[in-house]
C-alpha atoms as a PDB file:
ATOM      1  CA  UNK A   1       0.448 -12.533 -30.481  1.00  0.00           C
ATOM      2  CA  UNK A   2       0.933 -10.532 -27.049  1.00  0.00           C
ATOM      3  CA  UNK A   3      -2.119 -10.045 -25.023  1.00  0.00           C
ATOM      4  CA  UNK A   4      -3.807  -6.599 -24.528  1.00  0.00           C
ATOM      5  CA  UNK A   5      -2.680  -5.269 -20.848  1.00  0.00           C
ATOM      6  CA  UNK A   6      -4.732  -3.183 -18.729  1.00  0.00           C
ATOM      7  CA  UNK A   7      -2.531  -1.628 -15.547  1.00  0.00           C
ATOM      8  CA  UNK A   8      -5.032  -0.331 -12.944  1.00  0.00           C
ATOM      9  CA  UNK A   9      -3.531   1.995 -10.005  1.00  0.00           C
ATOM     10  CA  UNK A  10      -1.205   4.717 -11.289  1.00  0.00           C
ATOM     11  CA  UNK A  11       0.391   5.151  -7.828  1.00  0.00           C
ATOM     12  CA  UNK A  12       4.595   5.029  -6.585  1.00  0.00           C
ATOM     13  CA  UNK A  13       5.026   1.603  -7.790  1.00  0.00           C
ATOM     14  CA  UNK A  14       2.260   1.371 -10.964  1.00  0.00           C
ATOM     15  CA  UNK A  15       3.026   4.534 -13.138  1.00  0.00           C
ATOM     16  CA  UNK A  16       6.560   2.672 -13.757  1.00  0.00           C
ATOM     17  CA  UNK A  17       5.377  -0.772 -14.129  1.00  0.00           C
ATOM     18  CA  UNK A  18       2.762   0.180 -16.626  1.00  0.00           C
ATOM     19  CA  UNK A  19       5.380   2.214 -18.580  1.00  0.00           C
ATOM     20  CA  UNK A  20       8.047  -0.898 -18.704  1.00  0.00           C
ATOM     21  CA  UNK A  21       5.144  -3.680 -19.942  1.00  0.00           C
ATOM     22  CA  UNK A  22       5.072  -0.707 -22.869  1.00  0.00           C
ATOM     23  CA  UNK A  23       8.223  -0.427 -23.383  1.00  0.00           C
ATOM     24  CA  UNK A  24       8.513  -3.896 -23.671  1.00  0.00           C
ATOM     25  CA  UNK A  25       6.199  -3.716 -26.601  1.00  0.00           C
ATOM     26  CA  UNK A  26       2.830  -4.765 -24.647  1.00  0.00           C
ATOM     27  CA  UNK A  27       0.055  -2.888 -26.126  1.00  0.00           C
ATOM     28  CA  UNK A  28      -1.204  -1.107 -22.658  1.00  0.00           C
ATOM     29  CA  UNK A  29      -4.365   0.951 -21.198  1.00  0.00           C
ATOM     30  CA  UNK A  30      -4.850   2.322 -18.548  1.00  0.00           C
ATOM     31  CA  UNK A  31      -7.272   3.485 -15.284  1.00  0.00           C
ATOM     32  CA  UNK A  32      -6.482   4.886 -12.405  1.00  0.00           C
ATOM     33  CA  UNK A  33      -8.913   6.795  -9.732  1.00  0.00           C
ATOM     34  CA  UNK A  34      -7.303  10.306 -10.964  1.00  0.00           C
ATOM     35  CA  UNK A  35      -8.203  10.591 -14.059  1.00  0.00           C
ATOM     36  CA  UNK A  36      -5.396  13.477 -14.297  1.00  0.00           C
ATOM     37  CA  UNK A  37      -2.227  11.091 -12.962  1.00  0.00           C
ATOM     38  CA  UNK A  38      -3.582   8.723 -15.532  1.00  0.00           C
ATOM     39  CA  UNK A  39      -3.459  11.035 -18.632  1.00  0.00           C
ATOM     40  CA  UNK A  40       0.297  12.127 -17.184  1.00  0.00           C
ATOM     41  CA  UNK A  41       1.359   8.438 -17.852  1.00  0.00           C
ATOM     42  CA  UNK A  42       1.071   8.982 -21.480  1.00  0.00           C
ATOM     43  CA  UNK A  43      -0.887   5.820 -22.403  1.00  0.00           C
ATOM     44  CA  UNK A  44      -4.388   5.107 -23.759  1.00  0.00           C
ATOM     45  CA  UNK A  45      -7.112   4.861 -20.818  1.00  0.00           C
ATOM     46  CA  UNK A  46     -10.317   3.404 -20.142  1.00  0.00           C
ATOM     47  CA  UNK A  47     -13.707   5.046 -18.292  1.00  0.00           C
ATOM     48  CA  UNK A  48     -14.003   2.286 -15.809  1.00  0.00           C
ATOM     49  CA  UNK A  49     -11.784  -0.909 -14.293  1.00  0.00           C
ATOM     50  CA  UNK A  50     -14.770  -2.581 -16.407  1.00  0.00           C
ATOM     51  CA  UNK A  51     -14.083  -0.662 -19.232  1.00  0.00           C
ATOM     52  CA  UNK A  52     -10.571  -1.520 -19.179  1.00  0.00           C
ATOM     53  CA  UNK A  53     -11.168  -5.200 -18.525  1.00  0.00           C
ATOM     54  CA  UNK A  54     -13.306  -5.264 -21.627  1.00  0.00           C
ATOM     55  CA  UNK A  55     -10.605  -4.236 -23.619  1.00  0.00           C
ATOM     56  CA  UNK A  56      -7.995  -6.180 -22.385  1.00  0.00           C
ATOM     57  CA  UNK A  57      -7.180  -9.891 -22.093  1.00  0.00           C
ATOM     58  CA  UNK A  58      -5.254  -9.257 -19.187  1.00  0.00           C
ATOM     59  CA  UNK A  59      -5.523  -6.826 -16.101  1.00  0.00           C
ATOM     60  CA  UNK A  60      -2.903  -6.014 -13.577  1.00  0.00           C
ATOM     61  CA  UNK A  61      -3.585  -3.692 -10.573  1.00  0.00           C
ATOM     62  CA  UNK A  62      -1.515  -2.298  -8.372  1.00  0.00           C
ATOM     63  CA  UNK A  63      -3.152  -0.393  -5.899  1.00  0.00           C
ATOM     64  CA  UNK A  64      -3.026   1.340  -2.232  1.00  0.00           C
ATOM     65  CA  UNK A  65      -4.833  -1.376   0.340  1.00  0.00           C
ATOM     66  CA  UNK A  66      -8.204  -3.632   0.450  1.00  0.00           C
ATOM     67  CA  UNK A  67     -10.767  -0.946  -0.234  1.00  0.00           C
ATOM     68  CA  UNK A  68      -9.129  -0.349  -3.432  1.00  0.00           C
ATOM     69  CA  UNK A  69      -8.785  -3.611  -4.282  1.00  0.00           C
ATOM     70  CA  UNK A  70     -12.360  -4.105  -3.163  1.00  0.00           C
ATOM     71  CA  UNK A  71     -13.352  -0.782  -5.642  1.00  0.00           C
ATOM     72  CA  UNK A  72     -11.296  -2.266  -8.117  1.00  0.00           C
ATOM     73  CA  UNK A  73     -12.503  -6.131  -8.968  1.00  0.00           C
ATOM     74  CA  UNK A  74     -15.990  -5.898  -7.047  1.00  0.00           C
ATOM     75  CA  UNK A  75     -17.609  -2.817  -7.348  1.00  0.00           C
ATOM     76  CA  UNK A  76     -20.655  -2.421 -10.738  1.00  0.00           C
ATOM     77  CA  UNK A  77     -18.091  -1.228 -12.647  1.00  0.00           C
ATOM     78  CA  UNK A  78     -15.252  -2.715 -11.634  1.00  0.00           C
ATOM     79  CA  UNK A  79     -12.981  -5.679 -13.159  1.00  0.00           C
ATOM     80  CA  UNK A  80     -14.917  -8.586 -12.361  1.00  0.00           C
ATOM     81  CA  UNK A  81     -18.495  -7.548 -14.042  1.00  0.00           C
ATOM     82  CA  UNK A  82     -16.212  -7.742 -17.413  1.00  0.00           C
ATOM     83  CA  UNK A  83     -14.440 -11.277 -16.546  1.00  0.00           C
ATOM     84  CA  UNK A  84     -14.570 -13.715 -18.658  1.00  0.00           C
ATOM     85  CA  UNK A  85     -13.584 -17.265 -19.999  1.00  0.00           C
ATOM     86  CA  UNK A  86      -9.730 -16.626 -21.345  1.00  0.00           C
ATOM     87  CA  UNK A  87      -9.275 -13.393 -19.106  1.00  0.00           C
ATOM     88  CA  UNK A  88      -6.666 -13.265 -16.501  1.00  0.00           C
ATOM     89  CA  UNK A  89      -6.327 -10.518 -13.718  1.00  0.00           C
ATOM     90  CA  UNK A  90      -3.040  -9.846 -12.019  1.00  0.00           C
ATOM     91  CA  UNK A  91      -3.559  -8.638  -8.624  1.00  0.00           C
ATOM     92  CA  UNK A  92       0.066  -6.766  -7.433  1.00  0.00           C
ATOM     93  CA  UNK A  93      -1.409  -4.916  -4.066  1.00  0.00           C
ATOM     94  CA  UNK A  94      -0.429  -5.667  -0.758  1.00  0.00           C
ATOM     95  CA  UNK A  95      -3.541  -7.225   1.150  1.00  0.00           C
ATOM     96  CA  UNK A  96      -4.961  -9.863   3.193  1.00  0.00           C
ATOM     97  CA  UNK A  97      -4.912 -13.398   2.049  1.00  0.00           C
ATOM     98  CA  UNK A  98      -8.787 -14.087   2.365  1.00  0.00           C
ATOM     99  CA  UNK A  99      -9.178 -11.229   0.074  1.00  0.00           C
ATOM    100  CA  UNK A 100      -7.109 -13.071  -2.412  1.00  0.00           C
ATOM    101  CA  UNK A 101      -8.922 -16.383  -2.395  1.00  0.00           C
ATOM    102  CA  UNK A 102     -12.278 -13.996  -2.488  1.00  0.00           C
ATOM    103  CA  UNK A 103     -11.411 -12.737  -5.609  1.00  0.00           C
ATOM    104  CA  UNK A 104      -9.649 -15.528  -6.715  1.00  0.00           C
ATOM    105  CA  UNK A 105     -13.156 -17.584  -6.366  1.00  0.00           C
ATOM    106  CA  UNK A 106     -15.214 -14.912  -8.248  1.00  0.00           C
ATOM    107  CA  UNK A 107     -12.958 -14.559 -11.149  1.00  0.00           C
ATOM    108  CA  UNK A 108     -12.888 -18.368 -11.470  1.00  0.00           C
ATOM    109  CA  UNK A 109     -16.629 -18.762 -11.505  1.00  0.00           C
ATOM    110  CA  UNK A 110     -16.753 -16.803 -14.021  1.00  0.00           C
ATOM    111  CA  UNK A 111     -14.233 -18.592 -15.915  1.00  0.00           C
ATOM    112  CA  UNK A 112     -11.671 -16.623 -15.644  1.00  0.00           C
ATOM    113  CA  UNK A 113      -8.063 -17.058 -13.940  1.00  0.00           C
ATOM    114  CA  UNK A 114      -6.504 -14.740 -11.221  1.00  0.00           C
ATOM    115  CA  UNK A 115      -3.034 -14.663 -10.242  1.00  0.00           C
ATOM    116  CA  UNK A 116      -2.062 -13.423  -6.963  1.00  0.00           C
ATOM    117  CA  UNK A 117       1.545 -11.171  -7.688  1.00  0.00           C
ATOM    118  CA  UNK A 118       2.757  -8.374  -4.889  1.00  0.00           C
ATOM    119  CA  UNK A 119       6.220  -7.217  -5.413  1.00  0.00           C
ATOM    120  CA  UNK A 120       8.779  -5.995  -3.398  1.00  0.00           C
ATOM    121  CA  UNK A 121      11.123  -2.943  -4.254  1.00  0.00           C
ATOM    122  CA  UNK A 122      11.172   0.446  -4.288  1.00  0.00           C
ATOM    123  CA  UNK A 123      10.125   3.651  -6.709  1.00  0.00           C
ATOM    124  CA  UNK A 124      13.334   3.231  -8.254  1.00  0.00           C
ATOM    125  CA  UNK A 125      12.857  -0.792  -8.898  1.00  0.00           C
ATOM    126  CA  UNK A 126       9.515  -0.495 -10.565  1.00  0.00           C
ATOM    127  CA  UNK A 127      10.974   2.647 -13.004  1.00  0.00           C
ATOM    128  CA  UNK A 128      13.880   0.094 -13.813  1.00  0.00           C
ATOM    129  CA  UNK A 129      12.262  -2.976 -13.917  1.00  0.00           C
ATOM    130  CA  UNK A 130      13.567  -4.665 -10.951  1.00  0.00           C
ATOM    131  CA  UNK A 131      10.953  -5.749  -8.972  1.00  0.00           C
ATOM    132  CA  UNK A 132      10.437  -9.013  -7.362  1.00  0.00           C
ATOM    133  CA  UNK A 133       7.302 -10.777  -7.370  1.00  0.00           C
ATOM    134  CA  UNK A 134       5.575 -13.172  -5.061  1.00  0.00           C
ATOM    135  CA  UNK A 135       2.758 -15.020  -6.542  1.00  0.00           C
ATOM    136  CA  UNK A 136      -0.192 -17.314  -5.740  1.00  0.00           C
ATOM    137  CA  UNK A 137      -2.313 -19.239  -7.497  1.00  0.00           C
ATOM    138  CA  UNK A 138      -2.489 -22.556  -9.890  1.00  0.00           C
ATOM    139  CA  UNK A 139       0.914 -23.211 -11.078  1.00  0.00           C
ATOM    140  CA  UNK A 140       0.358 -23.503 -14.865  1.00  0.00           C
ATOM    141  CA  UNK A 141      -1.642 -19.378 -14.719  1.00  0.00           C
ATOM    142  CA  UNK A 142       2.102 -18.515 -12.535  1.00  0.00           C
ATOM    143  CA  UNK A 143       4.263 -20.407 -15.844  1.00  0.00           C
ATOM    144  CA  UNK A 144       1.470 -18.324 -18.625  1.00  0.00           C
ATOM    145  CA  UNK A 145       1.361 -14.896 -16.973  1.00  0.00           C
ATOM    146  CA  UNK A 146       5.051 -15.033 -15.965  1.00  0.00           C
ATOM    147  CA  UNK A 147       6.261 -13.086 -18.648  1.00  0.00           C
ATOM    148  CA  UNK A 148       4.157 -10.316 -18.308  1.00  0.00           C
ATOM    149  CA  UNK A 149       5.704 -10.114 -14.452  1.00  0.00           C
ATOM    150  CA  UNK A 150       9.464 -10.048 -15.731  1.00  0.00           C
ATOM    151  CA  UNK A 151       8.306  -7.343 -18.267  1.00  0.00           C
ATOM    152  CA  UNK A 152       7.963  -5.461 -14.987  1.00  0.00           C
ATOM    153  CA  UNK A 153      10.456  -7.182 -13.044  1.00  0.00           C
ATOM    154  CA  UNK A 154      13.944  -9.660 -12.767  1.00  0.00           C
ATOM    155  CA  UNK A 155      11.848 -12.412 -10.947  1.00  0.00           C
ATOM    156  CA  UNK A 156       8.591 -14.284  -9.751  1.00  0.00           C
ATOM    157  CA  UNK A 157       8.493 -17.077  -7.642  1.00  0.00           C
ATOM    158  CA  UNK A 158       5.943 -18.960  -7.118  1.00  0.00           C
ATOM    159  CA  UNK A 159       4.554 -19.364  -3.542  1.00  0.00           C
ATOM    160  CA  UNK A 160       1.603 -21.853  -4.208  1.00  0.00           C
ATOM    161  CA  UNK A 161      -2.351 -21.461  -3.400  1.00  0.00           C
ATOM    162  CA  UNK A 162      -3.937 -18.496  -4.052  1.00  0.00           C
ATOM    163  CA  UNK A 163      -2.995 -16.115  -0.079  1.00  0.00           C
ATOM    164  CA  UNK A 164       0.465 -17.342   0.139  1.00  0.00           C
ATOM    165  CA  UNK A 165       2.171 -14.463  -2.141  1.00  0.00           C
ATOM    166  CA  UNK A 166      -0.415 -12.310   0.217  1.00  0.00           C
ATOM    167  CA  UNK A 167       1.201 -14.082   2.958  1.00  0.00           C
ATOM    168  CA  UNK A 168       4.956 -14.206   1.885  1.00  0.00           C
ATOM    169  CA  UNK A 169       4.372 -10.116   1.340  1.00  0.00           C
ATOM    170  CA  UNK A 170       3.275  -9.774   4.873  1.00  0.00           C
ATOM    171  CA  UNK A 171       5.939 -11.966   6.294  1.00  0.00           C
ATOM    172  CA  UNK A 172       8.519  -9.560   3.746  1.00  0.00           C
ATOM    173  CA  UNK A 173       7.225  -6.532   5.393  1.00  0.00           C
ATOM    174  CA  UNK A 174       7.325  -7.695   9.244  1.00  0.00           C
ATOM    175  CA  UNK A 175      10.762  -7.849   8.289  1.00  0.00           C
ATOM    176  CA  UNK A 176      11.168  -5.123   7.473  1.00  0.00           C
ATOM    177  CA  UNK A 177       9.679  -3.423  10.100  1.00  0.00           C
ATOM    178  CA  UNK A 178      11.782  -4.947  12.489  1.00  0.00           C
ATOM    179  CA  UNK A 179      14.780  -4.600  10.532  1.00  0.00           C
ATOM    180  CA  UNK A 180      14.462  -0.855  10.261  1.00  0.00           C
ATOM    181  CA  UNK A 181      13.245  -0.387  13.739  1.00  0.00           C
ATOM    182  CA  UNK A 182      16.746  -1.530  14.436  1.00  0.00           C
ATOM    183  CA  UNK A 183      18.803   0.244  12.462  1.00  0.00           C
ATOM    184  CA  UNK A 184      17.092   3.542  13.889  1.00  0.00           C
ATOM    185  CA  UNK A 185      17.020   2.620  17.333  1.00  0.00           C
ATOM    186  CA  UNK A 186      20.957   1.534  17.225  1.00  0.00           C
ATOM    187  CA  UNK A 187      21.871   4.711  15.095  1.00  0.00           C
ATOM    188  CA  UNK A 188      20.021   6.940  17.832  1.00  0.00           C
ATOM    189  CA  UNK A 189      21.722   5.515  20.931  1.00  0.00           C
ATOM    190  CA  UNK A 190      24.696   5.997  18.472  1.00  0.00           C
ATOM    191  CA  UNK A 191      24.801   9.502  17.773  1.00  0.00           C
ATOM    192  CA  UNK A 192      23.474  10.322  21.513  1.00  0.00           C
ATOM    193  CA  UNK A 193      26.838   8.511  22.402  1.00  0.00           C
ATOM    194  CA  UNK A 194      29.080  10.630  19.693  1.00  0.00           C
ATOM    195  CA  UNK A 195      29.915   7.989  17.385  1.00  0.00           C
ATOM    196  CA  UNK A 196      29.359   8.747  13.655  1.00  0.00           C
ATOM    197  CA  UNK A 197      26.407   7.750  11.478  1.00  0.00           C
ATOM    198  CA  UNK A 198      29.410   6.937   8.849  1.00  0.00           C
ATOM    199  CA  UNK A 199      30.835   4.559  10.905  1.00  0.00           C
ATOM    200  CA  UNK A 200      28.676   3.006  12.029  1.00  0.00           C
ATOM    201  CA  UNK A 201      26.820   2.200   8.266  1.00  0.00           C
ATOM    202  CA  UNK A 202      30.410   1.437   7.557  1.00  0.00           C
ATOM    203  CA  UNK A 203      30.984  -1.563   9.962  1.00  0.00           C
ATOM    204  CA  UNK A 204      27.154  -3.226   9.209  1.00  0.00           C
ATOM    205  CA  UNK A 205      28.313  -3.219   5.867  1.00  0.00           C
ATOM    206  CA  UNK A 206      31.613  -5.032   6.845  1.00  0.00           C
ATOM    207  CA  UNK A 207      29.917  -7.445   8.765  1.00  0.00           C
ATOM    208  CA  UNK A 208      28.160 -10.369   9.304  1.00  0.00           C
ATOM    209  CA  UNK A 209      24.802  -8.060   9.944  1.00  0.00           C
ATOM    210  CA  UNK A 210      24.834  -6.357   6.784  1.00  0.00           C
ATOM    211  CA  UNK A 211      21.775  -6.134   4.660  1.00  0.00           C
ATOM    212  CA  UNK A 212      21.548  -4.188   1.133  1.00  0.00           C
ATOM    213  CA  UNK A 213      18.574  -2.959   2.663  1.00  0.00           C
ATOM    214  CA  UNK A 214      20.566  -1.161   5.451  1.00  0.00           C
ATOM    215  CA  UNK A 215      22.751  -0.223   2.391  1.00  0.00           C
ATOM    216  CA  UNK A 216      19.588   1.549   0.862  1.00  0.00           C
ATOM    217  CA  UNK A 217      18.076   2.789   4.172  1.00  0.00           C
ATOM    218  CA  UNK A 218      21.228   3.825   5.828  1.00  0.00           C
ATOM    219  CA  UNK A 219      22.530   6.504   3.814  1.00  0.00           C
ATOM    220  CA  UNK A 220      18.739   7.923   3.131  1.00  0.00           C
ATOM    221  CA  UNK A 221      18.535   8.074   7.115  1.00  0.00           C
ATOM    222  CA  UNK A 222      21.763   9.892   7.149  1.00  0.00           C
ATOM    223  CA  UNK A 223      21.112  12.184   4.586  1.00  0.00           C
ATOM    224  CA  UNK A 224      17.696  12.977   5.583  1.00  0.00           C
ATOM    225  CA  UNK A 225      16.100  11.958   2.160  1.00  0.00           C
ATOM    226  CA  UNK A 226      12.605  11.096   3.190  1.00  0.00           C
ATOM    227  CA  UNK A 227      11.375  11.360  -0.500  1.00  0.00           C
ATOM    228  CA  UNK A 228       8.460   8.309  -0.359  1.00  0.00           C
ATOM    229  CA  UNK A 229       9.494   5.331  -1.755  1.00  0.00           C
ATOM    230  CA  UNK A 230       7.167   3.525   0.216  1.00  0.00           C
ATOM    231  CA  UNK A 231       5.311   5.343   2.912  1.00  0.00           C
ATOM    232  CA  UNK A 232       4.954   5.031   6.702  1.00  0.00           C
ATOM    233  CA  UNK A 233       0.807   5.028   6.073  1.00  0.00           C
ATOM    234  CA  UNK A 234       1.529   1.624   3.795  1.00  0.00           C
ATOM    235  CA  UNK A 235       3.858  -0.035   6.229  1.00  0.00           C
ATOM    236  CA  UNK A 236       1.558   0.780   8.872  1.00  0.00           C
ATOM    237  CA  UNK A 237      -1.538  -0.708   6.727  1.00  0.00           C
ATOM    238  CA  UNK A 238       0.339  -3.984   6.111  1.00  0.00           C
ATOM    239  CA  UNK A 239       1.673  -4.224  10.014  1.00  0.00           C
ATOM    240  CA  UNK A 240      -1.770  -4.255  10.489  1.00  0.00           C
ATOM    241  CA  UNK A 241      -3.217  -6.902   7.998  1.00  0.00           C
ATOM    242  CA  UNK A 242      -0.108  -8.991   9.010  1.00  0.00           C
ATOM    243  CA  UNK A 243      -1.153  -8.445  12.917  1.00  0.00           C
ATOM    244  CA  UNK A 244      -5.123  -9.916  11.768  1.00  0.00           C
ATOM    245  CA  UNK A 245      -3.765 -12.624  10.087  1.00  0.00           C
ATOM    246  CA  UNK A 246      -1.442 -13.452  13.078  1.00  0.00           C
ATOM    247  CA  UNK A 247      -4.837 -12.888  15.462  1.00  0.00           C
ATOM    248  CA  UNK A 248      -6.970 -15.308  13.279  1.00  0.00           C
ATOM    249  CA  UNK A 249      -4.347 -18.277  13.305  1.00  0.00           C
ATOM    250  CA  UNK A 250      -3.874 -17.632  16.301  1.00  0.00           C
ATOM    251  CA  UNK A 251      -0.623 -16.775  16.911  1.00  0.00           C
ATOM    252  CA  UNK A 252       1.207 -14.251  19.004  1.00  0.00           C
ATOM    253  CA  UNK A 253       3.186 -11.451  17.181  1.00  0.00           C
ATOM    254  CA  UNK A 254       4.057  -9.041  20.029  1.00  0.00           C
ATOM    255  CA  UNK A 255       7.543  -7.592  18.483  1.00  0.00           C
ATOM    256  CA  UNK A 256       5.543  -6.433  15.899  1.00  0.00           C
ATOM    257  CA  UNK A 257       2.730  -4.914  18.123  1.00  0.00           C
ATOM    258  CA  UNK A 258       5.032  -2.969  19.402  1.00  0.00           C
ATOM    259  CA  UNK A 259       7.016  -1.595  16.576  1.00  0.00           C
ATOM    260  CA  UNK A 260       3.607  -0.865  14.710  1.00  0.00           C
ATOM    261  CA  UNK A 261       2.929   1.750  17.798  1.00  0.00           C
ATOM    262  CA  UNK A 262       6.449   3.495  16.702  1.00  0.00           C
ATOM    263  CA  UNK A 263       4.829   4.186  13.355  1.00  0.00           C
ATOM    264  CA  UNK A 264       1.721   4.830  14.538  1.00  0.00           C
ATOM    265  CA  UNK A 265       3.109   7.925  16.667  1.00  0.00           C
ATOM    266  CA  UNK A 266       4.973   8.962  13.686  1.00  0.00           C
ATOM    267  CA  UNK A 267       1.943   9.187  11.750  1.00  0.00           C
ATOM    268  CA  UNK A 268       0.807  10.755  14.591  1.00  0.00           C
ATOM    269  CA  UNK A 269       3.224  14.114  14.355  1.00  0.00           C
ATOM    270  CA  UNK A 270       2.226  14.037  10.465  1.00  0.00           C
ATOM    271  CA  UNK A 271       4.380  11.543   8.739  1.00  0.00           C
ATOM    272  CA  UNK A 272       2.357   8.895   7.074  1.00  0.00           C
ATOM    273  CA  UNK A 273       2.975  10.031   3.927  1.00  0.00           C
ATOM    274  CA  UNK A 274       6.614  10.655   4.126  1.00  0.00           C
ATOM    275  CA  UNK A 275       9.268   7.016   3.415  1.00  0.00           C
ATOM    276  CA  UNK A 276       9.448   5.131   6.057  1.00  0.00           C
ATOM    277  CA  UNK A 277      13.527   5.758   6.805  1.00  0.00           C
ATOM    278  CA  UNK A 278      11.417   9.319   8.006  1.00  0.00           C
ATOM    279  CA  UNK A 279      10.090   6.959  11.315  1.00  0.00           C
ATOM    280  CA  UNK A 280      13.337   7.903  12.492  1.00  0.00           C
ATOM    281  CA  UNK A 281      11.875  11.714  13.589  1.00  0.00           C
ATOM    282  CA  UNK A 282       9.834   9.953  15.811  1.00  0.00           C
ATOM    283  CA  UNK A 283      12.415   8.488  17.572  1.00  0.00           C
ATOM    284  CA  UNK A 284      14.185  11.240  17.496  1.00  0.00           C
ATOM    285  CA  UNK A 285      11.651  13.367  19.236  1.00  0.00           C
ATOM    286  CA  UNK A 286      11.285  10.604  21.983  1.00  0.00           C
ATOM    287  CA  UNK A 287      15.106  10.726  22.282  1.00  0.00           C
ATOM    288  CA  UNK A 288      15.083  14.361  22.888  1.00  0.00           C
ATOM    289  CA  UNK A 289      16.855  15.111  19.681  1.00  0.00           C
ATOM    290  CA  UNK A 290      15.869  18.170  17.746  1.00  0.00           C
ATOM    291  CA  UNK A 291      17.105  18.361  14.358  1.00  0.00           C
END
C-alpha cells in the first residue's frame, strides 16, 4: 500500500512536484501559505502543516528559505507538533545545514525519520519530472523514501549525514553563480567588441567549455526570456547561506563575495524576482549598454 503524501510549499518548483507524485498514483494533500495557489493545484488540502501531517504518513516541503522552513516544521501548528513514530518528512528547500540536523533531531525524538532532499532543476524539470535530488540522512530512510523522490524526479543520490545534501546544494549553486557570472561577463565584452551572441553560444557548445547549462542559459540571455525559473532573490539567499557556512568553517570564499554583490545590485534596480539569466541588465547598465 502507498503512503499518504502531504506536499507543503506550492511555489515554482512544488506546484509540479506535487502534481507528478499524483500522477504517479500517490494519494496527495496539500498546504501552502496561499490558500488560493493551493486550491489552483487541484488537489485536496489541509488547514495547517499540522493538519496535513496528521493526515499523511509522509510530508514533503518545498519551500522559499529558512523562515519558511522554520514556519513550516516548528511553529504550534506546524509539521513537527503532528510527528510521530512511522512518519517521515521530506525536507526539499534550499537551507543551511544546521537547520537540517535541527530538524532532523526534533523529528527523531519524536520518533519520527527526516530525510534531507533539495533538488536541482528548473520550472520545466519539476513539471516533467526531472529533477535531481541530493539527500541527507540515515541511509536505509534515503533506500525507503527513494521512490517517492523519483516520482518527482530521474535521480537521488545519497550524500550521507543529515547537512550534506544542504551542503552539496550550496556547493551546486556557488557554481552556478560563478558559472553564469561568466557567461555574462564574456558575452558583454563580446557584443561591446561586435562579435555575435550566436557565435559565440555556438563555439562554447563546440568546445571543451561547454556546459548544458550554458545551453539552457545562453539562448534565454540572448533572447531576453527572463521568465523566473529560479529567481535572482533565491540565488542571492543561497550565496548567502553558502557565504555563513564558508565563515563558520572558516574558510575564505572571496570569488563568491564578489559575484553575490553583482546580484545584489541587480536586486537593487528591481530584479530579484525576475530568473537569474536577467543579472545580465545589471551588467549591462554598468557596461553602459542600454537595451
Amino acid at each position: 500500500m502507498q503512503p499518504r503524501i502531504g506536499f507543503v510549499g506550492l511555489g515554482i518548483m512544488g506546484s509540479g512536484m506535487a502534481k507528478n507524485l499524483a500522477r504517479r498514483g500517490y494519494a496527495v494533500r496539500v498546504w501552502n501559505r496561499s490558500r488560493e495557489r493551493a486550491r489552483a493545484v487541484g488537489l485536496p488540502t489541509a488547514e495547517s502543516p499540522r493538519a496535513l501531517a496528521e493526515q499523511s504518513d509522509v510530508v514533503v516541503s518545498c519551500v522559499a528559505d529558512p523562515a519558511a522552513v522554520e514556519r513550516v516544521v516548528f511553529a504550534e501548528d506546524g509539521v513537527l507538533a503532528a510527528a510521530r513514530a512511522g512518519f517521515s518528512y521530506v525536507e526539499c528547500s534550499t537551507v543551511s545545514p544546521e537547520l537540517v540536523r535541527r530538524a532532523a533531531l526534533a523529528f527523531a525524538e519524536k520518533g519520527a525519520a527526516m530525510l534531507e532532499a533539495p533538488v536541482t532543476g528548473s520550472k520545466l524539470a519539476a513539471e516533467n519530472g526531472t529533477l535531481l535530488f541530493m539527500t541527507g540522512g540515515p541511509a536505509e530512510v534515503h533506500a525507503r523514501l527513494e521512490p517517492i523522490l523519483l516520482a518527482m524526479g530521474t535521480r537521488a543520490i545519497y550524500c550521507g549525514i543529515a547537512g550534506h545534501g544542504a551542503l552539496m546544494k550550496l556547493v551546486g549553486n556557488t557554481l552556478i553563480s560563478f558559472m553564469l557570472e561568466g557567461l555574462c561577463e564574456g558575452l558583454l565584452v563580446a557584443r561591446k567588441g561586435g562579435l555575435e551572441v550566436d557565435k559565440v553560444l555556438e563555439v562554447i557548445a563546440a568546445s571543451g567549455f561547454q556546459s548544458p547549462y550554458y545551453a539552457f542559459k545562453g539562448p534565454a540571455i540572448r533572447d531576453r526570456n527572463f521568465d523566473t525559473q529560479f529567481s535572482i532573490d533565491l540565488l542571492v539567499k543561497d550565496q548567502n547561506l553558502m557565504l555563513a557556512e564558508a565563515a563558520a568553517q572558516p574558510t575564505p570564499l572571496p570569488g563568491l563575495a564578489a559575484i553575490r554583490e553583482v546580484f545584489q545590485s541587480a536586486r537593487a534596480q528591481g530584479l530579484g524576482g525576475q530568473d537569474i539569466a536577467a543579472v545580465i541588465r545589471a551588467l549591462e547598465s554598468a557596461a553602459g549598454i542600454n537595451l
